[in-house]
N, C-alpha and C. Protein backbone atom coordinates (compact mmCIF):
# COMPACT_ATOMS: atom_id res chain seq x y z
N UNK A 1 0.86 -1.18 0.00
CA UNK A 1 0.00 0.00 0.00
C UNK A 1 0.89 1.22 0.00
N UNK A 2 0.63 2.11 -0.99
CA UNK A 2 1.11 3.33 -0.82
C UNK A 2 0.30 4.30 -0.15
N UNK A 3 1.13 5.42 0.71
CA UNK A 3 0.19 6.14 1.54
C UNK A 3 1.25 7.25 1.26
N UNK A 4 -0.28 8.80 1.02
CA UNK A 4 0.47 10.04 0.83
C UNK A 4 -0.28 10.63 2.17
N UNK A 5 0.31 11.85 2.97
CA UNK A 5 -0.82 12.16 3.22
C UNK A 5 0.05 13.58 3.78
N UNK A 6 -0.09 14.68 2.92
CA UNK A 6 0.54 16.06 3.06
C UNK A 6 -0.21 16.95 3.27
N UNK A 7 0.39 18.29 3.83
CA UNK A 7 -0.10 19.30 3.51
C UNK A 7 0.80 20.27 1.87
N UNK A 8 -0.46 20.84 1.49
CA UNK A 8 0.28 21.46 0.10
C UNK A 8 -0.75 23.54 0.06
N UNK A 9 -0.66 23.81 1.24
CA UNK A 9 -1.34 25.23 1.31
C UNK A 9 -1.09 25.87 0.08
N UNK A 10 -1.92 26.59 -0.93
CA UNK A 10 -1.37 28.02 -1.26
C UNK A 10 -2.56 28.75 -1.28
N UNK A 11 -3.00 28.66 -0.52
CA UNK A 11 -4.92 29.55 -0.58
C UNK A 11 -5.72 29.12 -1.32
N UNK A 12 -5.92 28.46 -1.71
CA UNK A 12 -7.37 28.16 -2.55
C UNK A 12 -7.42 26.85 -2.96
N UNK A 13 -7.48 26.42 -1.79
CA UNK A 13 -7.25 24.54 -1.41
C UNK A 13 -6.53 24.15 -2.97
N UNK A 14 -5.14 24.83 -3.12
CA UNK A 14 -4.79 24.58 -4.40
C UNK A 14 -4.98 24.61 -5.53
N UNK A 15 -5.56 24.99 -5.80
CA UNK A 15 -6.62 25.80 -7.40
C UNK A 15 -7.49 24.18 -7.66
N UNK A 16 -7.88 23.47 -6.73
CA UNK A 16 -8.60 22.58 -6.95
C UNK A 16 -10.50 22.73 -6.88
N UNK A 17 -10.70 24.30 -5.96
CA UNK A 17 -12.17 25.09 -5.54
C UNK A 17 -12.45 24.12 -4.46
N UNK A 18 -12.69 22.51 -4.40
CA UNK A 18 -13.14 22.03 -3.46
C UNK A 18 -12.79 20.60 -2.99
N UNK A 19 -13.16 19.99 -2.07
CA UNK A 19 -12.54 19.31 -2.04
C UNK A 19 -13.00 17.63 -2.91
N UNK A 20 -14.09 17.91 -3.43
CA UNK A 20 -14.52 16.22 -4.09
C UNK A 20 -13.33 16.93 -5.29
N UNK A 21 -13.25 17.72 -5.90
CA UNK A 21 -12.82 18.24 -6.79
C UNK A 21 -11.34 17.50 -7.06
N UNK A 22 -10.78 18.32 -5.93
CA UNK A 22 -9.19 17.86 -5.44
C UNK A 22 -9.07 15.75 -5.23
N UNK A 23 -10.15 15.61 -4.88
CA UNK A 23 -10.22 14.06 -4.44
C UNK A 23 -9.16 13.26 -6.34
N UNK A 24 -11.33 13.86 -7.05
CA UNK A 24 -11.40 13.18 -8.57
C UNK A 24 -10.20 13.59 -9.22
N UNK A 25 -9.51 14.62 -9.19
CA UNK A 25 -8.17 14.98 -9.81
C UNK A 25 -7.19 14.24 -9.22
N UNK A 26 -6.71 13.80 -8.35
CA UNK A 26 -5.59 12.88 -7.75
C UNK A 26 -5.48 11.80 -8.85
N UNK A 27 -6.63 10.76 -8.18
CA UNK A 27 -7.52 10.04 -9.45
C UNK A 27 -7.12 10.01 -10.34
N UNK A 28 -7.94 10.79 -11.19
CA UNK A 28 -7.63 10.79 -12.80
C UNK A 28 -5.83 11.19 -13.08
N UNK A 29 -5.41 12.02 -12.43
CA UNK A 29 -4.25 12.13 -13.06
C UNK A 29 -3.35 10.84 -12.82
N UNK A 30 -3.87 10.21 -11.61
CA UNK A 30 -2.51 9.05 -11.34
C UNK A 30 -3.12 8.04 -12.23
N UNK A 31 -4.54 7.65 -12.83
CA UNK A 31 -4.54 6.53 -13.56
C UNK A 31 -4.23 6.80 -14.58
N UNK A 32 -4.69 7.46 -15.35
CA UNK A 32 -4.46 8.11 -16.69
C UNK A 32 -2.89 8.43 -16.83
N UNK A 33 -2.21 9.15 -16.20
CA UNK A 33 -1.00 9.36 -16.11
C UNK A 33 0.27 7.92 -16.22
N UNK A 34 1.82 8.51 -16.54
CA UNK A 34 2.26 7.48 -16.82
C UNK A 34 2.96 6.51 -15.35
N UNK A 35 2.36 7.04 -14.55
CA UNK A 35 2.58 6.13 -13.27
C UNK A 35 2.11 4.82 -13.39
N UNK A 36 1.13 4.48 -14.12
CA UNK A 36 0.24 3.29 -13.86
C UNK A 36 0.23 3.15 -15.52
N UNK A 37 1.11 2.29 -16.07
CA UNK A 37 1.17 2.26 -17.23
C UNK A 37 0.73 1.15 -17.59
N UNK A 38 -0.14 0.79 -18.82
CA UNK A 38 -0.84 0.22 -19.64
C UNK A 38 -2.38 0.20 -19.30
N UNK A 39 -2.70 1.62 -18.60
CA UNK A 39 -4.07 2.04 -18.11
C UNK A 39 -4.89 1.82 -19.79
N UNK A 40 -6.41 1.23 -19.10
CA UNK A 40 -7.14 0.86 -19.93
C UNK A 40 -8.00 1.56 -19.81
N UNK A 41 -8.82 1.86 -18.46
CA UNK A 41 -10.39 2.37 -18.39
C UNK A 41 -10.24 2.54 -16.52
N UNK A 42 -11.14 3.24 -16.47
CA UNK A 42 -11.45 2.98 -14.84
C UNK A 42 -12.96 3.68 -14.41
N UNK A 43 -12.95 2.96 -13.47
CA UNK A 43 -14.70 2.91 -12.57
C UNK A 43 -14.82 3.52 -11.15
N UNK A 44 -15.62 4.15 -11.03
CA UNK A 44 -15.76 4.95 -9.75
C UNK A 44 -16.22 4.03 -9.42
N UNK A 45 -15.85 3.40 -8.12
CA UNK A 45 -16.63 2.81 -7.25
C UNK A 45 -17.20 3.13 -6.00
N UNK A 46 -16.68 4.54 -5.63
CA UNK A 46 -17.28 5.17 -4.40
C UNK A 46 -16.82 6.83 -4.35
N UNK A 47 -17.62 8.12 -4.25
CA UNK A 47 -17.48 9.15 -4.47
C UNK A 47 -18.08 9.52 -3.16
N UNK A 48 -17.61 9.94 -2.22
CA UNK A 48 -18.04 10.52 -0.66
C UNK A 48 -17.97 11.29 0.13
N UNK A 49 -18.71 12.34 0.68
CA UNK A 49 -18.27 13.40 2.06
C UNK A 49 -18.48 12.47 2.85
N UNK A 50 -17.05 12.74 3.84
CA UNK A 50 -16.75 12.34 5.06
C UNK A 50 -15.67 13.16 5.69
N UNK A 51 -15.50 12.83 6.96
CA UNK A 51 -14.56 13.49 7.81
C UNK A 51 -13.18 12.62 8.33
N UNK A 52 -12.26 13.46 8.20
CA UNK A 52 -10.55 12.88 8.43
C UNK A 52 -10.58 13.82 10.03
N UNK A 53 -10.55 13.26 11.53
CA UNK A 53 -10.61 13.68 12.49
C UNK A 53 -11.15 15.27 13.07
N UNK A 54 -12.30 15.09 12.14
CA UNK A 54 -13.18 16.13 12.54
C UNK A 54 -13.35 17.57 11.40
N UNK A 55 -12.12 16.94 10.48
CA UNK A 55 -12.52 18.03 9.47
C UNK A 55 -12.97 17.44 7.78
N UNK A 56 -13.41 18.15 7.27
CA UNK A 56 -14.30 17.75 6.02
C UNK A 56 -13.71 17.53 5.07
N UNK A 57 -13.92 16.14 4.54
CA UNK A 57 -12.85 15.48 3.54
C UNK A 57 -14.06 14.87 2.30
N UNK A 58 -12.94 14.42 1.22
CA UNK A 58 -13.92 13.91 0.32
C UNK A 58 -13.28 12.77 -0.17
N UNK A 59 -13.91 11.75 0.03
CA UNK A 59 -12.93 10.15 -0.59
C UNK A 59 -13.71 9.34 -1.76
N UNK A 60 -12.74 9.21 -2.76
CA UNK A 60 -13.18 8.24 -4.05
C UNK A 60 -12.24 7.37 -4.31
N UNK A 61 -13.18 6.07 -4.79
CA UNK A 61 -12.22 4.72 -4.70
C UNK A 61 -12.55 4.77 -5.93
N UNK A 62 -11.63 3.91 -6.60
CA UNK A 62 -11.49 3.63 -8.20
C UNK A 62 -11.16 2.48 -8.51
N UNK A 63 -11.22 1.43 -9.38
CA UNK A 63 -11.00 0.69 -10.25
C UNK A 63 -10.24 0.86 -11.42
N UNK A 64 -9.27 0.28 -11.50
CA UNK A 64 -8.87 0.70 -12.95
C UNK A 64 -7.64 -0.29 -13.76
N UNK A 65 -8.14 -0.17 -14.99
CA UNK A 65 -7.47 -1.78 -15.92
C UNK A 65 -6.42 -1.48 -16.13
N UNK A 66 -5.63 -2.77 -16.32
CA UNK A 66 -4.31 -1.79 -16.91
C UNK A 66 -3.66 -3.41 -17.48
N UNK A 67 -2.81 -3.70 -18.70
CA UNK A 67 -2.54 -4.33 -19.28
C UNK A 67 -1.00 -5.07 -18.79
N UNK A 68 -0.61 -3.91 -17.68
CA UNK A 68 1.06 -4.45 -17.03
C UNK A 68 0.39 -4.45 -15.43
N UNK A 69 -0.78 -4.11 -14.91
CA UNK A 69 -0.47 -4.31 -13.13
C UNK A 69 -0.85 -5.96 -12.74
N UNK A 70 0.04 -6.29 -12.07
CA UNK A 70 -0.58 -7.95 -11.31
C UNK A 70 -2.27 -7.78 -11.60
N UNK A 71 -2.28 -9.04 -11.75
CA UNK A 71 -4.28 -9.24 -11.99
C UNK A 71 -4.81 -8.57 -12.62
N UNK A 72 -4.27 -7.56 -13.37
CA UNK A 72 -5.22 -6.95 -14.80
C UNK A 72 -6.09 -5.39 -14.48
N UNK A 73 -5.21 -4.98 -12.57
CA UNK A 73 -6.10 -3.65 -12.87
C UNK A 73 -5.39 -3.43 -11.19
N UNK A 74 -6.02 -2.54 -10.81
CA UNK A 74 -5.74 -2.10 -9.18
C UNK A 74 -6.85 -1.05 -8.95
N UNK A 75 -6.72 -1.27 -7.49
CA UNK A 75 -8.18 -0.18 -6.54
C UNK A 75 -6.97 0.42 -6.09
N UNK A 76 -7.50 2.19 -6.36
CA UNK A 76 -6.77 3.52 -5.76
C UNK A 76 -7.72 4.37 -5.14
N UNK A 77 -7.19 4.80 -3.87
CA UNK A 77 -8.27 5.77 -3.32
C UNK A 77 -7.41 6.83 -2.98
N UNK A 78 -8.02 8.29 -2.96
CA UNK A 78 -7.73 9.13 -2.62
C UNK A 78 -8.92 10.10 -1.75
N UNK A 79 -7.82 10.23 -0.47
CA UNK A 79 -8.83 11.48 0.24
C UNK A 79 -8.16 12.83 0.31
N UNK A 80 -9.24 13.59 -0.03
CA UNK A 80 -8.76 15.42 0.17
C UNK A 80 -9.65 15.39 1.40
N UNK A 81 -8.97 16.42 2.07
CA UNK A 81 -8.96 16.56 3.71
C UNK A 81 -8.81 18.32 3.78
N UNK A 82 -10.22 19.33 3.91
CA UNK A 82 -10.00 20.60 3.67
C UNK A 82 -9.29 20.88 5.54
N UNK A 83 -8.09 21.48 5.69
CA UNK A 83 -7.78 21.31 7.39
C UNK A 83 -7.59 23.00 7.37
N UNK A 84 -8.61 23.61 6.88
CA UNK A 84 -8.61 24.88 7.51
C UNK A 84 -7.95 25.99 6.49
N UNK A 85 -8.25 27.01 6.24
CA UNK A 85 -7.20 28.04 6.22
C UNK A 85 -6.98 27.22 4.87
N UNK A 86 -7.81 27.33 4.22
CA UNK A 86 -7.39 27.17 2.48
C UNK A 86 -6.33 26.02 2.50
N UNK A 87 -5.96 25.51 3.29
CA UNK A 87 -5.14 24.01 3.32
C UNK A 87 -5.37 23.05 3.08
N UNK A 88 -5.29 22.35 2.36
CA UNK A 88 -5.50 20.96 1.49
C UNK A 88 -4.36 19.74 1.74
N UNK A 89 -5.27 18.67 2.34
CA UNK A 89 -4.39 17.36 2.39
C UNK A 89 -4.77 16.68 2.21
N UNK A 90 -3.76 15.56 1.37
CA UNK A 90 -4.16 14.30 0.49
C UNK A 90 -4.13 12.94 1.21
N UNK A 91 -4.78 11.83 1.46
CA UNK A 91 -4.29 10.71 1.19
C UNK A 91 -4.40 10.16 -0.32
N UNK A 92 -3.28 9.29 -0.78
CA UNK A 92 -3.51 8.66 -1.93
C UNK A 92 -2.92 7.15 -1.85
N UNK A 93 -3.85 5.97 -1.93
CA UNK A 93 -3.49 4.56 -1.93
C UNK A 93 -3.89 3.77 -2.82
N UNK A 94 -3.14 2.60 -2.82
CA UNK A 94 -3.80 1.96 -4.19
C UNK A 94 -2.84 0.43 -3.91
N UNK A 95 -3.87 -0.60 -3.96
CA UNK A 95 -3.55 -1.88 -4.40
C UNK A 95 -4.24 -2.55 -5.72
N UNK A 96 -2.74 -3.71 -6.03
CA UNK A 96 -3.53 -4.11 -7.38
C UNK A 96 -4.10 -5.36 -6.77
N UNK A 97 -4.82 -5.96 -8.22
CA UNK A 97 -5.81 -6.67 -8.19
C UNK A 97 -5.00 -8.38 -7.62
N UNK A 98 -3.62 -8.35 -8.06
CA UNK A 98 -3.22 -9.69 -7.68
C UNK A 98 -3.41 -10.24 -6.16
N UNK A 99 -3.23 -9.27 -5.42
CA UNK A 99 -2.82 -8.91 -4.11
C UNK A 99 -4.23 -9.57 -3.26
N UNK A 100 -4.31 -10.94 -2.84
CA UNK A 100 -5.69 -11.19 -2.22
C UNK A 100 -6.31 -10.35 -0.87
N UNK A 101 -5.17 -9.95 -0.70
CA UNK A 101 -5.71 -8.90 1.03
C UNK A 101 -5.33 -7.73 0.93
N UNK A 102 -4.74 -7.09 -0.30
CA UNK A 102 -5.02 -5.78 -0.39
C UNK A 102 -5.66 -4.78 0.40
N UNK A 103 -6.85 -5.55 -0.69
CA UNK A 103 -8.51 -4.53 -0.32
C UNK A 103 -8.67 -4.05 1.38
N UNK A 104 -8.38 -5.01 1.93
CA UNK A 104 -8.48 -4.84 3.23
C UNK A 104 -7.27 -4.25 3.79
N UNK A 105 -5.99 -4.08 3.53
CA UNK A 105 -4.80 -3.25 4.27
C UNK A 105 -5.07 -1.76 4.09
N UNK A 106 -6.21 -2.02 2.72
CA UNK A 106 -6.58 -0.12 1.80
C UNK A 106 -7.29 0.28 2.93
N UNK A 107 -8.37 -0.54 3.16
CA UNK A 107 -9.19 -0.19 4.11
C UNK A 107 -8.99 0.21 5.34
N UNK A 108 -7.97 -0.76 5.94
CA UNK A 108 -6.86 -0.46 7.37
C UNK A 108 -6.60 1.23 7.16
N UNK A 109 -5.91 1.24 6.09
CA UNK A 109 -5.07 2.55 6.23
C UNK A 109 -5.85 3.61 6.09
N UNK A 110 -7.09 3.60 5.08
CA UNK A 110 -8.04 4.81 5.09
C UNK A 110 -8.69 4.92 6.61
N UNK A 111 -9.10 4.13 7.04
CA UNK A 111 -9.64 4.11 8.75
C UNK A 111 -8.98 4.51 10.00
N UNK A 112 -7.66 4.30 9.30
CA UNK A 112 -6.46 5.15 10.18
C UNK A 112 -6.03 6.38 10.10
N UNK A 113 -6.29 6.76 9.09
CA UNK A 113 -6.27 8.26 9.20
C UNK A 113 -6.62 9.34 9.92
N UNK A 114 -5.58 10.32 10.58
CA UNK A 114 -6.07 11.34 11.24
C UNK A 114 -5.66 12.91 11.02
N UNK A 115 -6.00 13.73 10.89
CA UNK A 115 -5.71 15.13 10.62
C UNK A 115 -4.65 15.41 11.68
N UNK A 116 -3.48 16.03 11.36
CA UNK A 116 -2.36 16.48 12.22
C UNK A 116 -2.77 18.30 12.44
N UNK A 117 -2.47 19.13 13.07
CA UNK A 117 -2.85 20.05 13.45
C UNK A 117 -1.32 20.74 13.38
């Protein structure tokens, strides 16, 4: 499992306007992008307001094919986390499909998350 989880301030939660916004852009740029190479297609599988230790976050899980990852694709999630003061923080994770317990370490680590102050 990869885990991001920064602050990146410059006033305006990053020229992203909000935070589902900032979520779906993580997303799209890391599948589509040449990080995850032989990307085919990908599926929202969950688009959500929720809260990262009390402040207002937005998390989307994804699906997505790819012709070189173990098992033919991988689940990536990313949460934007608005922590005040035009400040924007990311988690970004992702297991592939080979991986039988993945799904569940993704899950570990999104549930573990907490806003640093």
């Amino acid at each position: 499992i990869r885990q991001e989880f920064r602050n990146t301030a410059d006033g305006d939660l990053d020229g992203f306007g909000d935070i589902a916004s900032a979520a779906h852009h993580v997303v799209d740029c890391h599948v589509t992008g040449g990080s995850f190479s032989g990307y085919g297609s990908h599926t929202v599988l969950e688009s959500r307001a929720t809260t990262v230790g009390g402040q207002d976050a937005w998390q989307v899980r994804v699906h997505a094919t790819s012709t070189r990852a173990p098992g033919g694709g991988a689940t990536f999630e990313a949460i934007a986390v608005d922590t005040g003061d035009a400040d924007l923080s990311v988690f970004w994770g992702g297991i592939v499909d080979a991986d039988p317990t993945g799904s569940d370490g993704l899950t570990t680590a999104v549930a573990s998350l907490r806003a640093a102050r």
